[in-house]
Protein backbone atom coordinates (compact mmCIF):
# COMPACT_ATOMS: atom_id res chain seq x y z
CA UNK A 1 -6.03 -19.96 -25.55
CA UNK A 2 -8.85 -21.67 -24.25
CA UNK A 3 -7.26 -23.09 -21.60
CA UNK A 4 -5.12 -20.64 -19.68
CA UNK A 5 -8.30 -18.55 -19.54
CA UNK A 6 -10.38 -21.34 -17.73
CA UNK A 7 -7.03 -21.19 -15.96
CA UNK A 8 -7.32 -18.40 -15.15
CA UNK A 9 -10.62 -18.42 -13.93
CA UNK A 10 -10.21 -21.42 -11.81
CA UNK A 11 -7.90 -19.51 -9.99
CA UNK A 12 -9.42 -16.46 -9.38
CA UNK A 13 -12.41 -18.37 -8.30
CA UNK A 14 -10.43 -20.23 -5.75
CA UNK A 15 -9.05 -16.79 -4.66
CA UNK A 16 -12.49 -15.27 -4.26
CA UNK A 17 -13.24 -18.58 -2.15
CA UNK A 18 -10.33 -18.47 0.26
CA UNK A 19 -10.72 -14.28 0.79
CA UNK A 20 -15.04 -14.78 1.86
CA UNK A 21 -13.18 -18.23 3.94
CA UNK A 22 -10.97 -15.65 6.16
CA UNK A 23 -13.95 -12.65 6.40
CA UNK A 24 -16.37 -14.80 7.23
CA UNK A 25 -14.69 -15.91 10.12
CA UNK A 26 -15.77 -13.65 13.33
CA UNK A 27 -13.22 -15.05 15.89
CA UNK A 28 -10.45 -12.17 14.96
CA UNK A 29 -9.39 -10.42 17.99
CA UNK A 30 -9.57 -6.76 17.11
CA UNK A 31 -7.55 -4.52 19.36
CA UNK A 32 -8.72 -0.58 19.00
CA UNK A 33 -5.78 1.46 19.53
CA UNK A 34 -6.87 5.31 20.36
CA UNK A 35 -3.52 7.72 19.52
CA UNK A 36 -4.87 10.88 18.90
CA UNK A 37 -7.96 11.38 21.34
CA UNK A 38 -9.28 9.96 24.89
CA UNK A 39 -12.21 7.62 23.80
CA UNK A 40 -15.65 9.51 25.76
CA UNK A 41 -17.28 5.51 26.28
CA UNK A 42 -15.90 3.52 29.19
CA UNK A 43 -16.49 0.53 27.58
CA UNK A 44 -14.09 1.69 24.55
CA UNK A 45 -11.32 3.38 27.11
CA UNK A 46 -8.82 0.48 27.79
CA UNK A 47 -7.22 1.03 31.42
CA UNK A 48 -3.69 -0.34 30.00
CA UNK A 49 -3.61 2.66 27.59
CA UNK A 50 -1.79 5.03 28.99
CA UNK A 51 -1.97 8.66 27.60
CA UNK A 52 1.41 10.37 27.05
CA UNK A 53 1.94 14.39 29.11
CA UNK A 54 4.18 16.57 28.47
CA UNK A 55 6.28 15.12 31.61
CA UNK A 56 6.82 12.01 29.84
CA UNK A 57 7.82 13.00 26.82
CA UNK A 58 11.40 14.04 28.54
CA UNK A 59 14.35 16.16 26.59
CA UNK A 60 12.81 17.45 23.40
CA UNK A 61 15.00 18.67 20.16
CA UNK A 62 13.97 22.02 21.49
CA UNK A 63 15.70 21.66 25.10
CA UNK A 64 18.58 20.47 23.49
CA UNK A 65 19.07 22.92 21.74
CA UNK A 66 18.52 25.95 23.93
CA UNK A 67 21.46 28.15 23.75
CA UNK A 68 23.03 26.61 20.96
CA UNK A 69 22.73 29.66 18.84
CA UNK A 70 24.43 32.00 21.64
CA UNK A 71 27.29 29.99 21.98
CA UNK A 72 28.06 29.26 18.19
CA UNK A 73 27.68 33.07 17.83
CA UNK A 74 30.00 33.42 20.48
CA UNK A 75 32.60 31.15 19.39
CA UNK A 76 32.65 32.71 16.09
CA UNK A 77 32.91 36.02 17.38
CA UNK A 78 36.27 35.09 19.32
CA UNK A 79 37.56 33.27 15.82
CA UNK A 80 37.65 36.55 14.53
CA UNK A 81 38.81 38.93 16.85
CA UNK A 82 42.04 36.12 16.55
CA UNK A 83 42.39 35.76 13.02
CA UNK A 84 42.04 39.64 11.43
CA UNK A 85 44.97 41.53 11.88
CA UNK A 86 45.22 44.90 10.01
CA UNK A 87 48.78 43.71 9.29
CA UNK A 88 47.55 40.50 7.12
CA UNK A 89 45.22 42.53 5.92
CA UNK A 90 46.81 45.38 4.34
CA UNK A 91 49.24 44.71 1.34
CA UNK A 92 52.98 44.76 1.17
CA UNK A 93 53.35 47.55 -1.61
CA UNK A 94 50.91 50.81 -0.70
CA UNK A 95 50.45 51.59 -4.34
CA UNK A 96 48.98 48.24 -5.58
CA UNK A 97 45.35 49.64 -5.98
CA UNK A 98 46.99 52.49 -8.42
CA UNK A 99 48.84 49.80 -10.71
CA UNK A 100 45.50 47.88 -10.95
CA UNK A 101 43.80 50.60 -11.76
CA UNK A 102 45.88 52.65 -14.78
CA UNK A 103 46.77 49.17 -15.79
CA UNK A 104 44.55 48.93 -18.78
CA UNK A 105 45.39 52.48 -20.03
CA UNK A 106 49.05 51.83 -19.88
CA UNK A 107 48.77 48.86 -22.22
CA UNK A 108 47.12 50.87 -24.65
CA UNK A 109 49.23 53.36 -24.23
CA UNK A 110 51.86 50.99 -25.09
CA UNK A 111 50.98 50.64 -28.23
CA UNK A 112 50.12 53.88 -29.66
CA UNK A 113 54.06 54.29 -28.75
CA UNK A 114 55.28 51.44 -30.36
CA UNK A 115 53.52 52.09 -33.79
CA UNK A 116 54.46 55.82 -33.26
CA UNK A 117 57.97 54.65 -32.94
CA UNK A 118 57.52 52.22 -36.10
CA UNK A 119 56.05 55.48 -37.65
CA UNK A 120 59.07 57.52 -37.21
CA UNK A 121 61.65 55.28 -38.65
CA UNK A 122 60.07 54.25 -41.28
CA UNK A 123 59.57 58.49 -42.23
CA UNK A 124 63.54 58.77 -41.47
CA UNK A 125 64.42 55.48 -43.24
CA UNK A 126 62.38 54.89 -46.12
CA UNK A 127 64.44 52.07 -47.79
CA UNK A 128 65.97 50.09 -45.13
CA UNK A 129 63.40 49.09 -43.86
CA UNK A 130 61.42 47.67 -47.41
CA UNK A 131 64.76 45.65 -47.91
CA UNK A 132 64.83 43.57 -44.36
């Protein structure tokens, strides 16, 4: 255990050694690099900067898309007037919306008149129908 710590701390020390080796050294070039804002000092405004207008910039998302929304609008309104028809629209049988409708109270209908019916002939025919 003993020795992977000194391990250990052999090479962090040799670490700490080569990281104050490359600091200490004051012969980096350092190039500023001013994006966002014109530097006020001349010494600190670099003449091969060059500071981007609006001119430069050139076609923007926004030019592109001028007029886009007209024309899709536009296009979509001529899909339509093509494809409705009252013709495809309207159904074969005029009455459809009336089946749909009394539908449900048919069924149940139904079968009030089928136990009715049972009713009946079982009143009429008491023993026939026991025996089948």
């Amino acid at each position: 255990m003993d020795e992977a710590s000194k391990k250990r701390k052999e090479r962090l020390e040799q670490l700490r050694k080569r990281k104050l080796e490359s600091t200490g050294n004051g012969d980096r070039d350092v190039s500023l690099s001013f994006r966002n804002y014109t530097p006020l000092n001349n010494e600190l405004k670099a003449e091969d900067s060059k500071i981007a207008t609006p001119a430069d910039i050139g076609e923007t998302v926004e030019m592109k898309m001028e007029g886009v929304v007209e024309r899709v609008i536009k296009e979509e309104e001529e899909k339509r007037a093509k494809d409705v028809d009252i013709f495809t629209l309207a159904s074969k049988k005029p009455n459809w919306d009336l089946k749909r409708d009394i539908e449900p109270q048919l069924l149940k209908l139904e079968k009030k008149t089928r136990a009715a019916i049972i009713e009946i002939i079982r009143r009429d025919r008491p023993g026939e129908l026991s025996m089948a």
